[in-house]
C-alpha atoms as a PDB file:
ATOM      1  CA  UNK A   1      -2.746 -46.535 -66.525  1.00  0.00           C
ATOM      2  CA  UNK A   2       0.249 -48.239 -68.311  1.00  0.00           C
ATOM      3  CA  UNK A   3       0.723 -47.116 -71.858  1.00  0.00           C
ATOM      4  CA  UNK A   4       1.280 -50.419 -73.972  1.00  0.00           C
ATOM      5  CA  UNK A   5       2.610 -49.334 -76.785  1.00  0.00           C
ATOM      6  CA  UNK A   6       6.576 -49.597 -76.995  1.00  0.00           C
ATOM      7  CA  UNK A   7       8.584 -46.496 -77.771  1.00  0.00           C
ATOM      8  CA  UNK A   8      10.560 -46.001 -81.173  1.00  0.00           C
ATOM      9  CA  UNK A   9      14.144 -46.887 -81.148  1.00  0.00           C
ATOM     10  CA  UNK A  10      17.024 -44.891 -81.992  1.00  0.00           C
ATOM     11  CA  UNK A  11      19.180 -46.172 -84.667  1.00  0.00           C
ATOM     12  CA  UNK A  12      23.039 -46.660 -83.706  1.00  0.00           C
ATOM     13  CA  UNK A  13      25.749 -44.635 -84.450  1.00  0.00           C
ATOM     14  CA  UNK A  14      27.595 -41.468 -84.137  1.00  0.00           C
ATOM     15  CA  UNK A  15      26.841 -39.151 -80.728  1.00  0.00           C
ATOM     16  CA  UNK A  16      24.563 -36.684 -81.640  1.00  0.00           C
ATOM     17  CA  UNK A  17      25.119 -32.824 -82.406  1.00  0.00           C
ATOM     18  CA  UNK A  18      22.276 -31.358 -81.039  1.00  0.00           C
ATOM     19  CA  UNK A  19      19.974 -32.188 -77.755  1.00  0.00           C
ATOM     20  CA  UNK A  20      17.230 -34.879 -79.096  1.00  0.00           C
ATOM     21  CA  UNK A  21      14.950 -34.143 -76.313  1.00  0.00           C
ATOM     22  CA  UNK A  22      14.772 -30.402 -77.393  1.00  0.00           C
ATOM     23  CA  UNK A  23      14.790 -31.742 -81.114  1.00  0.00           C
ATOM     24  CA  UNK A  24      11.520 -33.848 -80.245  1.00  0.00           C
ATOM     25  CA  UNK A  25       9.973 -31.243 -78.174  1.00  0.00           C
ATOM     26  CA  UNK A  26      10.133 -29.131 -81.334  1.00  0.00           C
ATOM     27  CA  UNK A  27       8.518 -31.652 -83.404  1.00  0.00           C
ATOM     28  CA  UNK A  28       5.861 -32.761 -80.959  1.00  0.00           C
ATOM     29  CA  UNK A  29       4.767 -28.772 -81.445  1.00  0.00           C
ATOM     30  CA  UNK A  30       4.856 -28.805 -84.949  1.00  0.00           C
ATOM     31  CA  UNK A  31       3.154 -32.116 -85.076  1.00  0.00           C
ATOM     32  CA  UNK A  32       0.295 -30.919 -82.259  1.00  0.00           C
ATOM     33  CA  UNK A  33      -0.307 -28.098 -84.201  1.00  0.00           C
ATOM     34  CA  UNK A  34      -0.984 -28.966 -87.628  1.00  0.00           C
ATOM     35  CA  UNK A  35      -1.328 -32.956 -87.734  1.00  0.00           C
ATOM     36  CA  UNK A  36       0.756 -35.567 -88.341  1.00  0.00           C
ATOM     37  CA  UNK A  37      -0.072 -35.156 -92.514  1.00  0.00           C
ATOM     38  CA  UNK A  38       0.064 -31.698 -92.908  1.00  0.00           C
ATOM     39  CA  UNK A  39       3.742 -31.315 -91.353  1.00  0.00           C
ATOM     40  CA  UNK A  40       6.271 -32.009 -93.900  1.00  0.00           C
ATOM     41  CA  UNK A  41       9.405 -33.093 -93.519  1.00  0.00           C
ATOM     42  CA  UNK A  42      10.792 -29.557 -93.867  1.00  0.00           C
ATOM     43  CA  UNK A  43       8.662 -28.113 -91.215  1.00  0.00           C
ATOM     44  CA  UNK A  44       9.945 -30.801 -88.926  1.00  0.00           C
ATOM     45  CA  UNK A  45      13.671 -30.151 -89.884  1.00  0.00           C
ATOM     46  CA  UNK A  46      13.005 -26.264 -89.589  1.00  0.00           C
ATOM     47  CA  UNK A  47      11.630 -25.949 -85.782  1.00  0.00           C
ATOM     48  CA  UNK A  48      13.966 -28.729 -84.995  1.00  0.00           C
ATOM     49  CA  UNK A  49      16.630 -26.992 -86.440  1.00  0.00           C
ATOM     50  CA  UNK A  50      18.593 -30.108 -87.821  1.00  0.00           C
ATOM     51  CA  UNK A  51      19.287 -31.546 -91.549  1.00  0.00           C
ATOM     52  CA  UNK A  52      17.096 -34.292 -92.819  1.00  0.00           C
ATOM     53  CA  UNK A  53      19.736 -36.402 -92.506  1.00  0.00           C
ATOM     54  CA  UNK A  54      20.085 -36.012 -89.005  1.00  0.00           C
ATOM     55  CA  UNK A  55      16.430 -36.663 -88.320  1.00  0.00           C
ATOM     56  CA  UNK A  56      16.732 -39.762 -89.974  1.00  0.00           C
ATOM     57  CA  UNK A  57      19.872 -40.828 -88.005  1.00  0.00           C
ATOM     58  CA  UNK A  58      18.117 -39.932 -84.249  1.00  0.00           C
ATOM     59  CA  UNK A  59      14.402 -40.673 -85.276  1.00  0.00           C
ATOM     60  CA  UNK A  60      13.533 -42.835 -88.058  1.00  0.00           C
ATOM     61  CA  UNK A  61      11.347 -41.853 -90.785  1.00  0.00           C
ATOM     62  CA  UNK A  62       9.004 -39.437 -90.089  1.00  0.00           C
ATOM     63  CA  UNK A  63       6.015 -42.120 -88.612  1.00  0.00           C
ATOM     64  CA  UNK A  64       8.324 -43.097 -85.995  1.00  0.00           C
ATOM     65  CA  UNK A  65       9.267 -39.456 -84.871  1.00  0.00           C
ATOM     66  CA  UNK A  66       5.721 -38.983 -84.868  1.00  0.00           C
ATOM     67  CA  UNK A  67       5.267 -41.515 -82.433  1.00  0.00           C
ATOM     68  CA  UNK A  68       7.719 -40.766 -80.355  1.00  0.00           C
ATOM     69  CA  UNK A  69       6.722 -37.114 -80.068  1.00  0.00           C
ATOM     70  CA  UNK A  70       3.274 -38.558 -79.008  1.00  0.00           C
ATOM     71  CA  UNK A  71       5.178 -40.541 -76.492  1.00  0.00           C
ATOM     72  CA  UNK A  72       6.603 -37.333 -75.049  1.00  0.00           C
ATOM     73  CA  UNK A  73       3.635 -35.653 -75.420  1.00  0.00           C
ATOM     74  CA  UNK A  74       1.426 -38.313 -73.053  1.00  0.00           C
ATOM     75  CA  UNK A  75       4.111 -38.026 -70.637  1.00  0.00           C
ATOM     76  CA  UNK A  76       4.258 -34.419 -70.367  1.00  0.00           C
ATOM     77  CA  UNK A  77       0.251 -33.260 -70.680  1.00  0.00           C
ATOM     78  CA  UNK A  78      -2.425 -34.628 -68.427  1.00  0.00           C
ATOM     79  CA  UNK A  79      -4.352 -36.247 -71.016  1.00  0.00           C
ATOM     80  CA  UNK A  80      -4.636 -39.345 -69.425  1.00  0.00           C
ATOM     81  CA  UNK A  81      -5.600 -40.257 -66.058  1.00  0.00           C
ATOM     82  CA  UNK A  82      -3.177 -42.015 -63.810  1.00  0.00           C
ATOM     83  CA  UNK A  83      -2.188 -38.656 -61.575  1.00  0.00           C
ATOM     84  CA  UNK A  84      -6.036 -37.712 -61.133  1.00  0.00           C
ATOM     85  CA  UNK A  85      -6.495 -41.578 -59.789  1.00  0.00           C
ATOM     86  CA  UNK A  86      -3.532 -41.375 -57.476  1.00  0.00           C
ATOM     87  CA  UNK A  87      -5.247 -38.320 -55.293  1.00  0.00           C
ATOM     88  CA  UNK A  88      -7.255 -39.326 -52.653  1.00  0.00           C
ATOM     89  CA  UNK A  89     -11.048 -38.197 -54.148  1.00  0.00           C
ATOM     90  CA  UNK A  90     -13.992 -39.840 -54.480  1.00  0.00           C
ATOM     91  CA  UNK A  91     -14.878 -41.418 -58.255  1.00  0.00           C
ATOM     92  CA  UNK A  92     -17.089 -38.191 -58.733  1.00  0.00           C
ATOM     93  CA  UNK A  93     -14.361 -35.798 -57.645  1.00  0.00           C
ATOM     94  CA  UNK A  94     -11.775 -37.385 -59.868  1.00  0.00           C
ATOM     95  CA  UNK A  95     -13.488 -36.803 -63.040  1.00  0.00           C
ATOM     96  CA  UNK A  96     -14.827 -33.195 -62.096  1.00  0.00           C
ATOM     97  CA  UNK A  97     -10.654 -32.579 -61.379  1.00  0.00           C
ATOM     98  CA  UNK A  98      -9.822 -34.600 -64.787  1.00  0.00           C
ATOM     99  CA  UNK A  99     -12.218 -32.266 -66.592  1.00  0.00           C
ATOM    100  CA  UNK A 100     -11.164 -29.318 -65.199  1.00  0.00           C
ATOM    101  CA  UNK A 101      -7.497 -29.960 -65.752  1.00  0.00           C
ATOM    102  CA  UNK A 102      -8.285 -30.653 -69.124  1.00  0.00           C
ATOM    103  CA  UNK A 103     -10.149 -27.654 -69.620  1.00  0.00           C
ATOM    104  CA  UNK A 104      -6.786 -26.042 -68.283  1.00  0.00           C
ATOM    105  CA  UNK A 105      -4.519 -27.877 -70.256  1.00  0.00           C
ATOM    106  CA  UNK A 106      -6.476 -27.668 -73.559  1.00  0.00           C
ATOM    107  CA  UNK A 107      -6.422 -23.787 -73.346  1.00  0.00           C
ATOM    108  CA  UNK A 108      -2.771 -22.832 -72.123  1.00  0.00           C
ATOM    109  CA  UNK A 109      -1.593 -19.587 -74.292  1.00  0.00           C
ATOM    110  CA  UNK A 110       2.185 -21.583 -74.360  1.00  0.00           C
ATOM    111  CA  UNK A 111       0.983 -24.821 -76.237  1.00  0.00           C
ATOM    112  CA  UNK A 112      -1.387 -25.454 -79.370  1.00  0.00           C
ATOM    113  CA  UNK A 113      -4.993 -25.628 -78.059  1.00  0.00           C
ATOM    114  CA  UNK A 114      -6.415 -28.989 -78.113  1.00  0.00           C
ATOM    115  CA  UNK A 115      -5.303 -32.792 -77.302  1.00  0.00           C
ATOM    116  CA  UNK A 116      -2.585 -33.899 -79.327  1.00  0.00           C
ATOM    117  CA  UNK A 117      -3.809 -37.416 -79.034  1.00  0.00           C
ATOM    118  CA  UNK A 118      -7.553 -36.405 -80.404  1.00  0.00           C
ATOM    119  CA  UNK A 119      -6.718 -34.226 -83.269  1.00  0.00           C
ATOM    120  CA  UNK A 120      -3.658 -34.616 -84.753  1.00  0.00           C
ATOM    121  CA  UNK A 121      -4.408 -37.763 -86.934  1.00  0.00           C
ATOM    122  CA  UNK A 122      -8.122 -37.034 -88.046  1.00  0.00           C
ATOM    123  CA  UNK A 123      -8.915 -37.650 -91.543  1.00  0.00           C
ATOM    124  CA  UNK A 124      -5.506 -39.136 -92.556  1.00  0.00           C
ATOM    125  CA  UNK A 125      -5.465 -40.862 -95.679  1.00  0.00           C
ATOM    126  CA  UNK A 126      -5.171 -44.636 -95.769  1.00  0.00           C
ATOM    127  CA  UNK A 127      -1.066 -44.346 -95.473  1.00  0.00           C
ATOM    128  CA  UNK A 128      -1.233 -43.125 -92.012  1.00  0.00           C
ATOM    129  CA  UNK A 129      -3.829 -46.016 -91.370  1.00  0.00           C
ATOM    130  CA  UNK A 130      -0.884 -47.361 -88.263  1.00  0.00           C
ATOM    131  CA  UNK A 131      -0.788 -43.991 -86.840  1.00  0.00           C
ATOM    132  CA  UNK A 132      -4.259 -43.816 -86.413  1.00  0.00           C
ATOM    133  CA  UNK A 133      -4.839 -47.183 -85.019  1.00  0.00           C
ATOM    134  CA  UNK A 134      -1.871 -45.987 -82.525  1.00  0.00           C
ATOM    135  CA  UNK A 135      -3.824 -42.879 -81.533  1.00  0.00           C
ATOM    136  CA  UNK A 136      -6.760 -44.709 -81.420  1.00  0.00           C
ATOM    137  CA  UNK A 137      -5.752 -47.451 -78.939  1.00  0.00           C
ATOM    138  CA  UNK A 138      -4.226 -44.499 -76.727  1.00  0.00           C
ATOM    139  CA  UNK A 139      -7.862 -42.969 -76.863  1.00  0.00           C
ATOM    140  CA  UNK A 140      -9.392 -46.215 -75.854  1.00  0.00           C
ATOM    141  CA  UNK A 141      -6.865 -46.537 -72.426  1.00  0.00           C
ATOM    142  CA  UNK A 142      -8.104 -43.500 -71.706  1.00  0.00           C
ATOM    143  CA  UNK A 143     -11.681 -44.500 -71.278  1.00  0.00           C
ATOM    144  CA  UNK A 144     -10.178 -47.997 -69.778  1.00  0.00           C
ATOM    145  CA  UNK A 145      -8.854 -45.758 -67.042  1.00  0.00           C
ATOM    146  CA  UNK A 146     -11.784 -43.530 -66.601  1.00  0.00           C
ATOM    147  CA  UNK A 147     -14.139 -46.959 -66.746  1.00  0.00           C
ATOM    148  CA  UNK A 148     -11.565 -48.533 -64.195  1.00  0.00           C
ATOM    149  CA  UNK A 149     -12.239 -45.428 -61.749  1.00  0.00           C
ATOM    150  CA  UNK A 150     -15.644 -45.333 -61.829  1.00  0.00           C
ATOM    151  CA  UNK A 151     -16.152 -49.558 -61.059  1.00  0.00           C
ATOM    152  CA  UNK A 152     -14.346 -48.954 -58.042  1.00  0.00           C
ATOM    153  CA  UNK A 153     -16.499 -46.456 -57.711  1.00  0.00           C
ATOM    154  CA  UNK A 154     -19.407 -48.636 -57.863  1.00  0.00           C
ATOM    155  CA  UNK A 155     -17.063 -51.253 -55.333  1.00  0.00           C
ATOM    156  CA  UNK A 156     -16.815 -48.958 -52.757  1.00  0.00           C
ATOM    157  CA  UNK A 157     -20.540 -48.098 -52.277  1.00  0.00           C
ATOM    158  CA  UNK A 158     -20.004 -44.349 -53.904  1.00  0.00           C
ATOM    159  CA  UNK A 159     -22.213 -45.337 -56.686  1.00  0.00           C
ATOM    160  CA  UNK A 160     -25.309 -47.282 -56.971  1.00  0.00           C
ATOM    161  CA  UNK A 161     -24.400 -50.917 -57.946  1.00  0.00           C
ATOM    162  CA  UNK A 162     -26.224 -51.188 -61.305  1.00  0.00           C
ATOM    163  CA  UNK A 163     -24.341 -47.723 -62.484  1.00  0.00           C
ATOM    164  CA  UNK A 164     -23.629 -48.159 -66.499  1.00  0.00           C
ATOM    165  CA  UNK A 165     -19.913 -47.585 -65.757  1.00  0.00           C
ATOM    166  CA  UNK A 166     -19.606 -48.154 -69.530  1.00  0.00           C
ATOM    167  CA  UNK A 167     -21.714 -45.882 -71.322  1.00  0.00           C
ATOM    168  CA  UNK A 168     -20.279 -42.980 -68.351  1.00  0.00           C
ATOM    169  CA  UNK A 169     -16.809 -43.590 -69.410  1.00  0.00           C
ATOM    170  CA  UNK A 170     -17.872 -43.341 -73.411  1.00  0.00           C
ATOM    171  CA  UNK A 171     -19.768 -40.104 -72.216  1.00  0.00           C
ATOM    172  CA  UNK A 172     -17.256 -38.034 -70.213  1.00  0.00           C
ATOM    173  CA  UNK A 173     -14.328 -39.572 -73.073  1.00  0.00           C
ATOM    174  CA  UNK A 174     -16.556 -37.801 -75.836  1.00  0.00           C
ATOM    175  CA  UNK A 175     -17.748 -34.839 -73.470  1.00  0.00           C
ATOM    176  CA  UNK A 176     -13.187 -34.613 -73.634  1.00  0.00           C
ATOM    177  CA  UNK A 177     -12.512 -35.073 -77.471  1.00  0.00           C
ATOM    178  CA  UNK A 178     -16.009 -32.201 -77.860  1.00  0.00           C
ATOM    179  CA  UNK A 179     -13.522 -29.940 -75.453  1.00  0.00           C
ATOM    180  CA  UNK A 180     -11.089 -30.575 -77.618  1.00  0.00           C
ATOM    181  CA  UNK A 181     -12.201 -29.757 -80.191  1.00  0.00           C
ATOM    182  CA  UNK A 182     -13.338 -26.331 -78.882  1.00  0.00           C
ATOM    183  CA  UNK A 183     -10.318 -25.288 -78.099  1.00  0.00           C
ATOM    184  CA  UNK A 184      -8.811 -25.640 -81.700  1.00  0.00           C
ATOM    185  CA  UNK A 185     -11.596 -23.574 -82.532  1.00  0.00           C
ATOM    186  CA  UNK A 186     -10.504 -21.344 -80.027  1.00  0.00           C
ATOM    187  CA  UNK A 187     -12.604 -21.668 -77.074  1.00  0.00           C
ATOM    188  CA  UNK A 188     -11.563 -19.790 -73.861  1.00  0.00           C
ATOM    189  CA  UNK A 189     -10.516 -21.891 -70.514  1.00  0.00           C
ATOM    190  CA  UNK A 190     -14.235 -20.345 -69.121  1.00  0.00           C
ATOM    191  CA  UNK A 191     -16.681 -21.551 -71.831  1.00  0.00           C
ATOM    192  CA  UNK A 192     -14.267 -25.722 -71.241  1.00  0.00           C
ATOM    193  CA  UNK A 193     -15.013 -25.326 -67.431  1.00  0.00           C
ATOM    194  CA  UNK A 194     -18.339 -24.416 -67.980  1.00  0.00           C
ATOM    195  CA  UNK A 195     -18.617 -27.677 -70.497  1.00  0.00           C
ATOM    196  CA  UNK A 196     -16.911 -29.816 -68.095  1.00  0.00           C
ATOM    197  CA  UNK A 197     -19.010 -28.669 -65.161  1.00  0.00           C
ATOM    198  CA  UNK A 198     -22.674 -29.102 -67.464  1.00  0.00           C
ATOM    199  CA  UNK A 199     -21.023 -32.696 -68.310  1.00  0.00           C
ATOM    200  CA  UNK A 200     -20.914 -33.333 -64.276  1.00  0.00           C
ATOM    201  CA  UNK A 201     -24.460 -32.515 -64.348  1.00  0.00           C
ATOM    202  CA  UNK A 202     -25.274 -36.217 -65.721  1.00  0.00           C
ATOM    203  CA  UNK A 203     -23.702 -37.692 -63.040  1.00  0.00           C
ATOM    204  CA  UNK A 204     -26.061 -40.740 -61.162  1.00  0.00           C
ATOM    205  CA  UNK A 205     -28.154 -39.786 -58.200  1.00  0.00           C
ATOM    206  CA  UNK A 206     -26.409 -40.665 -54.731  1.00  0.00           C
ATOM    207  CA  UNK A 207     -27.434 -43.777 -53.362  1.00  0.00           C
END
């Protein structure tokens, strides 16, 4: 699934002094962890370990470092679906895989719990109205991709022809942002396998 949203640019000027990947890495933490309005500039600065000016000079203001860490984020986590798709497995087994390696993902002791895509923009104020459309559309290709998977689903006989492919995708996308959510409130890896597994349980009958 091609992400359609283009990627912040860096301003111009001197080389940099420090490595900007590690920089954003840093920030992408911070940002996963406590939201994109509760991280203040000196929290960014502080795990980044630059000078404000310096941010400014490789990132922008802090919006566009935002979204770039969210950049770096979808290209590092499996929160979307495009390496699930490539395997060769039937529409049911991709989603039982997506939904375990989410319930993987979400729980890993080395990262904040959670999808950095579902929960680090909820109940911004109207200021942050862009970054939540941004999140929001990113949200939305996800369910485009799961949607996607399970019509050629139906198109290859796996499925019964009148399937809701629609409402399935909306389903198993919410049954992901609930799992999500568990996790920030610190749900083990078992009890978001055992979720992901009941959520298989709605599955349509075989042909």
């Amino acid at each position: 699934m091609e992400m359609t949203q283009d990627k912040p640019r860096k301003k111009a000027g001197r080389p940099l002094s420090f490595d900007r990947e590690a920089a954003l890495e840093r920030a992408m933490m911070v940002f996963w962890r406590y939201g994109y309005e509760a991280t203040s500039l000196n929290d960014l600065t502080a795990a980044m370990g630059i000078t404000p000016p310096s941010l400014y000079t490789a990132f922008g203001d802090k919006e566009r470092l935002f979204l770039e860490a969210v950049q770096y984020y979808l290209a590092k986590k499996p929160c979307f679906f495009e390496s699930i798709v490539a395997e060769p497995l039937t529409a049911k087994e991709s989603i039982r895989s997506y939904l375990e390696v989410i319930a993987i993902s979400q729980t890993d002791p080395n990262q904040p719990p959670g999808c950095m895509v579902v929960t680090s923009a909820t109940n911004c104020t109207a200021a942050s109205s862009h970054v939540q459309e941004v999140l929001a559309d990113y949200r939305g290709q996800m369910e485009a991709g799961i949607k996607k998977r399970l019509d050629r689903g139906v198109a290859e006989g796996e499925m019964a022809a009148d399937t809701d492919t629609a409402s399935l995708a909306s389903f198993f996308v919410t049954v992901i942002h609930g799992m999500s959510t568990q996790a920030r409130d610190n749900a083990g890896r078992e009890k978001l396998l055992a979720i992901g597994a009941q959520a298989m349980r709605a599955w349509p009958d075989p042909l």
